[in-house]
Protein backbone atom coordinates (compact mmCIF):
# COMPACT_ATOMS: atom_id res chain seq x y z
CA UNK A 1 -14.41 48.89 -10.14
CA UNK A 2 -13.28 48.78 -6.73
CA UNK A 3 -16.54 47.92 -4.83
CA UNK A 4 -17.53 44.96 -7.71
CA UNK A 5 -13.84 43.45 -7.39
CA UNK A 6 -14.26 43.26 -3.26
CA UNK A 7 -17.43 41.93 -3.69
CA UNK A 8 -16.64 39.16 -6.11
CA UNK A 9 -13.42 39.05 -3.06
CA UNK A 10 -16.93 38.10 -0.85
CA UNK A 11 -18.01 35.58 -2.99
CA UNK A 12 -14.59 34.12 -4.28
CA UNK A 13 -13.97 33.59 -0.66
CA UNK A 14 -16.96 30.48 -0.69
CA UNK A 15 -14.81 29.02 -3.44
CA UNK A 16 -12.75 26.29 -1.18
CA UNK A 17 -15.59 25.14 1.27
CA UNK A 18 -17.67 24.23 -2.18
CA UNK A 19 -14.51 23.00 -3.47
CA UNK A 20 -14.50 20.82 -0.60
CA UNK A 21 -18.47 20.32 -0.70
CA UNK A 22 -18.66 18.99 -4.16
CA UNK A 23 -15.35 16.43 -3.50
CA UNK A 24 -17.55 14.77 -0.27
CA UNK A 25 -20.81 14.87 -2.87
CA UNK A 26 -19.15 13.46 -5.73
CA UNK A 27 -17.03 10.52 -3.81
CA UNK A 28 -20.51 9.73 -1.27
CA UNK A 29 -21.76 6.98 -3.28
CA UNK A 30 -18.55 4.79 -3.94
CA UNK A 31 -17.00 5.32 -0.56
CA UNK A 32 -20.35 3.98 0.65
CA UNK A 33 -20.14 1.42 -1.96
CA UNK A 34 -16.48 -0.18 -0.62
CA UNK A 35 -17.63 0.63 2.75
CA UNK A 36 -20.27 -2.19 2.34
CA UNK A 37 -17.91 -4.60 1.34
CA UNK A 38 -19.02 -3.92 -2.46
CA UNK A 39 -16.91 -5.51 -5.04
CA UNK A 40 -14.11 -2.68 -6.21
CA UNK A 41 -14.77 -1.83 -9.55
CA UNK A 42 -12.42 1.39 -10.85
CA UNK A 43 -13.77 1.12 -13.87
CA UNK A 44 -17.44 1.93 -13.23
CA UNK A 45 -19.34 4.64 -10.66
CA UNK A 46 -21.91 4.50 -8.09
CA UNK A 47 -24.19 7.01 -7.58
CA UNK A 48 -26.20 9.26 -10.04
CA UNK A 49 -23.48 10.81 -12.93
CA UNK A 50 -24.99 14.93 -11.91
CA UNK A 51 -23.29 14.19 -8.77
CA UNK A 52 -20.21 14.10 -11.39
CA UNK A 53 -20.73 16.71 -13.36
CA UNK A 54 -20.94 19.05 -10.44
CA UNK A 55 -17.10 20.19 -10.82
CA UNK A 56 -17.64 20.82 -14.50
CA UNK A 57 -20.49 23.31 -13.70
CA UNK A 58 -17.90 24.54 -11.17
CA UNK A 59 -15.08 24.60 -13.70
CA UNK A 60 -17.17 26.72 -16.48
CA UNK A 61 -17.93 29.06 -13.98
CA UNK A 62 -14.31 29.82 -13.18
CA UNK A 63 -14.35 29.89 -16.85
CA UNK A 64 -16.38 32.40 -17.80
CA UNK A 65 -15.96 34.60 -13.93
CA UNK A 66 -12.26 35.04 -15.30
CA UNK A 67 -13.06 35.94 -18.94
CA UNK A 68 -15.91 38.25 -17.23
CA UNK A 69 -13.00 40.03 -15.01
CA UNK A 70 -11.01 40.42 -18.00
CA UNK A 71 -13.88 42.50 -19.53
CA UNK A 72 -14.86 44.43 -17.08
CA UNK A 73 -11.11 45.68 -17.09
CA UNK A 74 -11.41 46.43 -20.37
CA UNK A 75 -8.53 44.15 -21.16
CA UNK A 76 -8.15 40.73 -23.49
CA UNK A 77 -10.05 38.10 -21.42
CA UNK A 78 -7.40 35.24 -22.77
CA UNK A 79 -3.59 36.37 -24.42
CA UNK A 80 -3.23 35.59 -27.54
CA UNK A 81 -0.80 32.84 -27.13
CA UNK A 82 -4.18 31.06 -24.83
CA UNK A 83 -6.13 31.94 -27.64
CA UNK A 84 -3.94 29.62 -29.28
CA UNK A 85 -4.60 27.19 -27.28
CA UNK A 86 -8.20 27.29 -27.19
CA UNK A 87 -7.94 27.35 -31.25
CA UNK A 88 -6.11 24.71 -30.87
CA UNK A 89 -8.37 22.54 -28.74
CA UNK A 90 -11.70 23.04 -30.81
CA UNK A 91 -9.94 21.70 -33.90
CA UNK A 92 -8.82 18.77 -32.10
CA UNK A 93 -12.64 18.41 -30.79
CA UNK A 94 -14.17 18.70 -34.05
CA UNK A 95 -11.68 16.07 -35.69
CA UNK A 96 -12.37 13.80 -32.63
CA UNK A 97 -16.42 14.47 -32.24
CA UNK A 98 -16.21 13.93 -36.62
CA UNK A 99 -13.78 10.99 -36.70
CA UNK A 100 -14.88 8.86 -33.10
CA UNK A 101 -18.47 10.35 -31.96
CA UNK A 102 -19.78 13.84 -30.45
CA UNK A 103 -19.22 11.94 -26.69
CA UNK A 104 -15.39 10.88 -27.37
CA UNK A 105 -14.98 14.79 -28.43
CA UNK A 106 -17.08 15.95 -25.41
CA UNK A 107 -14.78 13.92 -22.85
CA UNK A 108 -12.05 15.39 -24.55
CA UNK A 109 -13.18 19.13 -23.85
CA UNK A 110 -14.31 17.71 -20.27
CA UNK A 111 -10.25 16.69 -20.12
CA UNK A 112 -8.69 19.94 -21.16
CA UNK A 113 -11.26 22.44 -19.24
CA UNK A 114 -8.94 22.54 -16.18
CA UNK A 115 -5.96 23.17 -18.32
CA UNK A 116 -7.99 25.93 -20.11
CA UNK A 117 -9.32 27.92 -17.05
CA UNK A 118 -5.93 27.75 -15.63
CA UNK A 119 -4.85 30.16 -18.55
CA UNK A 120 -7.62 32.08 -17.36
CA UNK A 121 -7.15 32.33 -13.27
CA UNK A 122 -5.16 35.10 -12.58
CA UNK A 123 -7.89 37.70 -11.43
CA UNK A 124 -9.72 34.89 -10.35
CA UNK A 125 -6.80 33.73 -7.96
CA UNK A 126 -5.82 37.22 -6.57
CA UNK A 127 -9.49 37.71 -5.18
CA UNK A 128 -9.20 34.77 -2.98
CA UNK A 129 -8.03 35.18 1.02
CA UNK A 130 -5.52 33.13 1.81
CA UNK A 131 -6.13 32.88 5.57
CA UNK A 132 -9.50 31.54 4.94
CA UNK A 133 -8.04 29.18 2.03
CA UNK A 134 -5.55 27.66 4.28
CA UNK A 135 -8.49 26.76 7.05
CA UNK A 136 -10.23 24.92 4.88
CA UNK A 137 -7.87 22.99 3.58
CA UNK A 138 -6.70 21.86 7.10
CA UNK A 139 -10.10 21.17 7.46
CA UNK A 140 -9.75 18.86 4.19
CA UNK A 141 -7.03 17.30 5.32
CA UNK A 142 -7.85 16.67 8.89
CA UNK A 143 -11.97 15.34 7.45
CA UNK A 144 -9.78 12.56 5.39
CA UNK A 145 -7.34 11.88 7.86
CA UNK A 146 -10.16 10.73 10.29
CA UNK A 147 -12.23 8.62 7.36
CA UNK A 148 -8.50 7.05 6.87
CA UNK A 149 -8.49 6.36 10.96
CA UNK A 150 -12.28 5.02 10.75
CA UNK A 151 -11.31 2.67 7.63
CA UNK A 152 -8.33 1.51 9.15
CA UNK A 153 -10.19 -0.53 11.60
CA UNK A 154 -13.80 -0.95 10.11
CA UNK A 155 -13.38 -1.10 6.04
CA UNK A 156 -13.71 -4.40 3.89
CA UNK A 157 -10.18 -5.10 2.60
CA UNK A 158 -10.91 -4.04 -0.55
CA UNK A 159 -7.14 -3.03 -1.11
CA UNK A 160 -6.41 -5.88 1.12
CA UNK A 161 -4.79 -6.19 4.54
CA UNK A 162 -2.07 -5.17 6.35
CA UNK A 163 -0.64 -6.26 9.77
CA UNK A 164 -2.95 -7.65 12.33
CA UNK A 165 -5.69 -7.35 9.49
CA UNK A 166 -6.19 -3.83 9.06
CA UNK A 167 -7.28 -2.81 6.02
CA UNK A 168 -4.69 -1.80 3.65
CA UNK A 169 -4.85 1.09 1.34
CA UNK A 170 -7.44 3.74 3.01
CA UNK A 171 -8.57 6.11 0.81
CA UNK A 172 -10.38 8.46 2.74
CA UNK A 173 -12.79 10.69 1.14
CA UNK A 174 -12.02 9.50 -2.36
CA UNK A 175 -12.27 5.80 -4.34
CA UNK A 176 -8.23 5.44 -5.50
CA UNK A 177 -5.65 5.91 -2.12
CA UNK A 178 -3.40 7.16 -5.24
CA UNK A 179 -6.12 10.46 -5.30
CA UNK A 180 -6.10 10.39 -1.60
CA UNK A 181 -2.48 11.01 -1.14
CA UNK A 182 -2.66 13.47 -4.45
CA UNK A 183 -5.50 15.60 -2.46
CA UNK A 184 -3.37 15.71 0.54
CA UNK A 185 -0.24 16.69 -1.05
CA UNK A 186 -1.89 19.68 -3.20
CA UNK A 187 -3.63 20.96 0.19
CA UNK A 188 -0.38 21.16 1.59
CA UNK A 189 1.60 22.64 -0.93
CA UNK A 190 -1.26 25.01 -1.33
CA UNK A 191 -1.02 25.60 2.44
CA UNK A 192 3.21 26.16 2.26
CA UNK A 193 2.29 28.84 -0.73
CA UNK A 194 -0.36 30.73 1.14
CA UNK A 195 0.83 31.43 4.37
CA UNK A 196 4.15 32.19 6.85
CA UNK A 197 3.20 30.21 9.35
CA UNK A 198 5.92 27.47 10.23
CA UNK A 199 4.07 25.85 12.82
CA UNK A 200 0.79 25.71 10.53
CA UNK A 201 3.40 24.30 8.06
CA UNK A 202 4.66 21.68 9.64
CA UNK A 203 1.00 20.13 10.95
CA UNK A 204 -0.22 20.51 7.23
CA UNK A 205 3.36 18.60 5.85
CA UNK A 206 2.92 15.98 8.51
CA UNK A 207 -0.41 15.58 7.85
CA UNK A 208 0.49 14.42 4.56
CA UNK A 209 2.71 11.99 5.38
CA UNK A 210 0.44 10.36 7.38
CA UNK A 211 -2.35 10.71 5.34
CA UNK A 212 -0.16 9.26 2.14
CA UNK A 213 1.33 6.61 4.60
CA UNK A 214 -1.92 4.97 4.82
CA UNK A 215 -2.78 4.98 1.60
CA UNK A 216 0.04 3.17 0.72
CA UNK A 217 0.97 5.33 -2.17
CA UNK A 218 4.87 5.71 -3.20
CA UNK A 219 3.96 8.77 -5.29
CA UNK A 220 2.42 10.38 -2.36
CA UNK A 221 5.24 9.38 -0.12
CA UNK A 222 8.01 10.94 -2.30
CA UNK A 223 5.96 14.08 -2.78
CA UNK A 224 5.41 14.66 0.73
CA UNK A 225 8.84 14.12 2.12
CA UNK A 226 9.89 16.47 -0.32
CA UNK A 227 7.37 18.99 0.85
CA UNK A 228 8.39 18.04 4.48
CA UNK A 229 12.49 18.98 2.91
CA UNK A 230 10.99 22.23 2.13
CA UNK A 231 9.85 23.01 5.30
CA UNK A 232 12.52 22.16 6.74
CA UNK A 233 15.45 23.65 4.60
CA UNK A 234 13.66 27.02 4.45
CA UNK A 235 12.23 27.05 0.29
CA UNK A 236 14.35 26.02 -2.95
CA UNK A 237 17.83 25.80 -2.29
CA UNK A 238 21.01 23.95 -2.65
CA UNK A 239 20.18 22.84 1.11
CA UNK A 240 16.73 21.11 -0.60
CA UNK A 241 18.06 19.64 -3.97
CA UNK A 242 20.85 17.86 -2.16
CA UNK A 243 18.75 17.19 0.69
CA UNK A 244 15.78 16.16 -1.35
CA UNK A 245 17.46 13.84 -3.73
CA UNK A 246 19.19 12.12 -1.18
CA UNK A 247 15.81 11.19 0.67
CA UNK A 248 13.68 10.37 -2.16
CA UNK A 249 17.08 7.96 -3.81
CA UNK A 250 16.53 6.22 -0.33
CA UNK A 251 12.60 6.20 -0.43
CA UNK A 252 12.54 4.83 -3.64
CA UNK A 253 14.57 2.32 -3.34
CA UNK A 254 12.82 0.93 -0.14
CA UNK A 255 9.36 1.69 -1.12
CA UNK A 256 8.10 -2.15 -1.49
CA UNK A 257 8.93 -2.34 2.38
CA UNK A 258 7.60 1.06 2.92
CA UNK A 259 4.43 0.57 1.04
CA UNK A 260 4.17 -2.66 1.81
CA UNK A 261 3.16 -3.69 -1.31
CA UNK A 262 5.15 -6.36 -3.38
CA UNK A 263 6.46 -5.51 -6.45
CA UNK A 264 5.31 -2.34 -6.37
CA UNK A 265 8.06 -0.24 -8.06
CA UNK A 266 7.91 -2.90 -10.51
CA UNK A 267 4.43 -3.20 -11.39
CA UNK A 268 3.09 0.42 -10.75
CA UNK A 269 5.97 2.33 -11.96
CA UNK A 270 7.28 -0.45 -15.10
CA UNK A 271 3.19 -0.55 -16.41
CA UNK A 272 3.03 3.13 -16.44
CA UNK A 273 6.33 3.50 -18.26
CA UNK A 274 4.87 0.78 -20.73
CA UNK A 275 1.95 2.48 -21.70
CA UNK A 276 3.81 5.77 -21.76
CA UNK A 277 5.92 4.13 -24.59
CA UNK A 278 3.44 2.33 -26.39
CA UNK A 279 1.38 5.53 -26.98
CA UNK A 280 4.54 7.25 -28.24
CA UNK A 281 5.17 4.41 -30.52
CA UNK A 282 1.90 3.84 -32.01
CA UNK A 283 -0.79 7.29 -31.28
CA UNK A 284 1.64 10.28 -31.56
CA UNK A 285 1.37 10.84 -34.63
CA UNK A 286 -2.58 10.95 -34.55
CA UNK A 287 -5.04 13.75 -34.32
CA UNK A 288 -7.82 12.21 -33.68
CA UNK A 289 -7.81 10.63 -30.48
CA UNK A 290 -9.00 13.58 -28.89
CA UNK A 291 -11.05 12.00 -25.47
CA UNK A 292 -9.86 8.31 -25.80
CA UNK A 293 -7.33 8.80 -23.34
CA UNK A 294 -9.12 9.61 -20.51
CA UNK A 295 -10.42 8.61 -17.17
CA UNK A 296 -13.91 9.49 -18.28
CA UNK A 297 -13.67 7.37 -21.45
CA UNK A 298 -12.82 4.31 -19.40
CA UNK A 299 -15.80 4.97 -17.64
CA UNK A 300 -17.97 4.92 -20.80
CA UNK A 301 -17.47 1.58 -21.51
CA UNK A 302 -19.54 2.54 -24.85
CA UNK A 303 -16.56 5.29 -26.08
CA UNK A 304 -13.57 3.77 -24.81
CA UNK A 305 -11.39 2.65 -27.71
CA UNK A 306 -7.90 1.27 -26.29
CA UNK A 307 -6.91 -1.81 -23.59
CA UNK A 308 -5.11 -0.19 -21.00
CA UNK A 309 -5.23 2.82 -18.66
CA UNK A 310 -2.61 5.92 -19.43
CA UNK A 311 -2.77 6.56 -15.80
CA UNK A 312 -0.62 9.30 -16.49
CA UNK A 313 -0.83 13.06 -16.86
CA UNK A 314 2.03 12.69 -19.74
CA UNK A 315 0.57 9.24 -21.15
CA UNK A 316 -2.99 11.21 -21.49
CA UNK A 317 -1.10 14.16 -22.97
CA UNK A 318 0.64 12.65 -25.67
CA UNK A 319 -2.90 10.12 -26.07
CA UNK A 320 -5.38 12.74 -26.66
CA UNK A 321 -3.17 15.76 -28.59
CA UNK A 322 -0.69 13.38 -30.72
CA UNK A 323 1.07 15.56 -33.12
CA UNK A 324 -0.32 18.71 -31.94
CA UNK A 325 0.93 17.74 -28.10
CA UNK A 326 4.51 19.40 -28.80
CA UNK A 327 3.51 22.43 -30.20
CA UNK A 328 0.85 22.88 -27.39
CA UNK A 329 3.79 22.51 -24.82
CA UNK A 330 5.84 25.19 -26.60
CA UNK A 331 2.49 27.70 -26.37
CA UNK A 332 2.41 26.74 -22.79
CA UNK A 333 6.20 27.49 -22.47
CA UNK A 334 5.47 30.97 -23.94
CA UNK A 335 2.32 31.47 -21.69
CA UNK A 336 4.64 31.01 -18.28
CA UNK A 337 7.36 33.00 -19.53
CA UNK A 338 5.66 36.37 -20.96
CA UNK A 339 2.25 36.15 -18.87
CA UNK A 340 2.95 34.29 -15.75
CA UNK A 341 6.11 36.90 -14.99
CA UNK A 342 4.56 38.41 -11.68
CA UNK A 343 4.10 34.71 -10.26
CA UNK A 344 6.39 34.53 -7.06
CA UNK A 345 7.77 30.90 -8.13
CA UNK A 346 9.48 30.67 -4.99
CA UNK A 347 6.32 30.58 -3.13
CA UNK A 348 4.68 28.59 -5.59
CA UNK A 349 7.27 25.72 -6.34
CA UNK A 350 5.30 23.18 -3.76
CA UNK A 351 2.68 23.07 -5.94
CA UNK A 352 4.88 23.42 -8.86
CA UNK A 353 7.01 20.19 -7.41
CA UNK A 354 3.28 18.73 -6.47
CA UNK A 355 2.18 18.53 -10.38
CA UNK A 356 5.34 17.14 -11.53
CA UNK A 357 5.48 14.56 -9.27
CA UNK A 358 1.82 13.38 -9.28
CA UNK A 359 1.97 14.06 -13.62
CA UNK A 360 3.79 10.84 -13.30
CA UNK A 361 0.88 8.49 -11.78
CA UNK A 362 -2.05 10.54 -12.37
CA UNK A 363 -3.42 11.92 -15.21
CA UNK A 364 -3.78 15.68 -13.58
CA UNK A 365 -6.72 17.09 -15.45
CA UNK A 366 -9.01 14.63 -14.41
CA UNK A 367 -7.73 15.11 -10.51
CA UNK A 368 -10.53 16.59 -8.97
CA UNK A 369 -10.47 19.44 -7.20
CA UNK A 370 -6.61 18.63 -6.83
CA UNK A 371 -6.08 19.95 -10.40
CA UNK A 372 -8.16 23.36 -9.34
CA UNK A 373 -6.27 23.25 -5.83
CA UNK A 374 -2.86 23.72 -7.94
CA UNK A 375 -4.04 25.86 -10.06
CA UNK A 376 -5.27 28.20 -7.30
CA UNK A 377 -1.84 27.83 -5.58
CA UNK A 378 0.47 28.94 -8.52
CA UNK A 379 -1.78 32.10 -9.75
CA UNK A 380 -2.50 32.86 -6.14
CA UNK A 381 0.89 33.46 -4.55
CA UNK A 382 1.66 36.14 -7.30
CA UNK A 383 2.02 38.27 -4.48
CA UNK A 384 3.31 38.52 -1.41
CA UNK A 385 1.60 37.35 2.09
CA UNK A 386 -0.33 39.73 3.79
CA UNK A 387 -0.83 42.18 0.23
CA UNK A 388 -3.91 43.28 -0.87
CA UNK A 389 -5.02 40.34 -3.32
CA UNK A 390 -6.81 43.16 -5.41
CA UNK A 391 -4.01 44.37 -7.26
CA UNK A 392 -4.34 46.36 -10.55
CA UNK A 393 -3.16 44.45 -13.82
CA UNK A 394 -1.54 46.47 -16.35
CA UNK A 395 -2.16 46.21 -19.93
CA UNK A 396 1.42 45.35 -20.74
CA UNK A 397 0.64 41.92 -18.60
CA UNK A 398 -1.81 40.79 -21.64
């Protein structure tokens, strides 16, 4: 058992520079797009959709390489209370795919996959070396940082302009600044979770800010200053919360001059707390909206059954599960408390923080490869720095 788990270590360890691979394949095609002074269209995609689908391949291979380790421990590949969850799922997908069309219901299993092969990372997590994880996601950060520098000067203003007409709003490797600043602010907080080194710390935390800075994104700004807190108040203390909240208070209330953007508490913050509401009000008691709530589905033109955007992890949530969205957040309550017990949470609260925040403005699931980026983080730092990753898992765990 212990020659197959270090060689799946040999292979896991390719998992971040195809992480990073499939982000610059997958994004090509509409950075090249805006790049030529193409009309921005969020709602549509350039560039053939297999170039899309490459993450999903990725994702059900996580899928099934963690149920696989399970099995070869002799173990339950999935707890019971993830079995739950699964259950849970398929009946939503079956009234969805019966009630809408097979593609709404496919969209909707293409939503929840990253929330399902989280349940199902630990072993996958603990193979990974966090020396090598942490280069390449400098190397992430440091490849969008320098697209941001290049569209500063050369870009259409597709987001507009800024002083001296630079182009406002560079997003880097990715379409939406909003995902830019997302990517760099999981990298880091991946980055703080992985590793002791301050100094490596404080380039990736800067990074983001500057990164998030020129994308112009207030969610991206909070989140990183927090991070940059962190860093600099030593991990979760009183030091940080009082610290923290007295930075982001004063961020928030100046980000229309910090953002330069006008109006933009108002308009990107009130809309999303709009839609929030009027999904409460009029889908939550529904069960078969399964999919409609989705990126994707706005994409489909064909499949996409509502007005507006939820643009919001917590919007999409409450969208696509409706009644059942409650009792799913209880199983996941469960899950973190009696089979996420040997997660060091200290170590993995700037990811932790990182979700929350960007759950606000960003409908997580869809975030890709930020969504697998956290995911990696939390399972990842179960153990301390510098421990063998390839730690026996007792039954009592499952």
């Amino acid at each position: 058992m212990g020659n197959y788990l270090n060689k799946c270590k040999k292979l896991f360890t390719l998992l971040f520079p195809t992480i990073l691979l499939i982000t610059l394949v997958q994004n090509y095609h509409d950075i090249v797009a805006i790049m030529s002074g193409a009309d921005l269209n969020l709602t549509s995609h350039d560039g053939p959709i297999v170039l899309k689908v490459l993450k999903d391949f990725l994702f059900l291979f996580l899928l099934f390489s963690g149920l696989w380790l399970g099995v070869k421990k002799k173990l339950m590949p999935l707890p019971v209370v993830a079995l739950f969850v699964v259950l849970v799922v398929y009946i939503l997908f079956s009234i969805s795919a019966y009630q809408n069309d097979l593609m709404t219901g496919l969209i909707g299993l293409r939503w929840a996959l990253p929330f399902i092969v989280f349940l199902a990372m630990r072993d996958i997590a603990r193979l990974i070396d966090p020396k090598a994880a942490v280069s390449w996601l400098l190397l992430g950060m440091a490849l969008c940082f320098l697209v941001q520098i290049y569209q500063l000067f050369f870009m259409p203003p597709v987001y507009g302009e800024i002083f001296m007409g630079l182009a406002a709003r560079t997003p880097g490797i990715f379409l939406v600044p909003n995902s830019t600043a997302f990517f760099a602010c999981s990298a880091c907080a991946c980055i703080l979770g992985f590793g002791n080194d301050k100094k490596i710390h404080f380039i990736a935390v800067l990074l983001a800010i500057i990164i998030c800075l020129l994308a112009q994104s207030g969610t991206g700004i909070i989140v990183s200053s927090a991070l940059l807190v962190l860093v600099i108040t030593g991990g979760f203390n009183s030091s940080f919360v009082i610290i923290c909240c007295v930075c982001v208070l004063f961020i928030f209330t100046n980000l229309n001059a910090i953002t330069m953007r006008d109006d933009f508490v108002a308009i990107s913050g009130g809309t999303r707390v709009e839609v929030f509401l009027r999904i409460l009000a009029n889908e939550f008691a529904d069960v078969d909206n399964f999919g409609v709530f989705t990126n994707t589905s706005m994409l489909n033109q064909g499949v996409f059954a509502v007005d507006f955007v939820p643009d919001s992890l917590w919007a999409s949530w409450f969208g696509n599960l409706g009644l059942l969205s409650i009792p799913l957040l209880f199983l996941l309550g469960f899950y973190v408390v009696f089979h996420m017990n040997r997660v060091n949470w200290s170590r993995a609260f700037p990811c932790v923080l990182t979700f929350f925040g960007f759950s606000m403005t960003t409908i997580v699931f869809e975030a890709f490869p930020m969504n697998l980026y956290l995911s990696l983080g939390i399972w990842q730092v179960q153990f301390s720095y510098g421990q063998s990753n390839i730690v026996p898992v007792s039954p009592k765990q499952y």
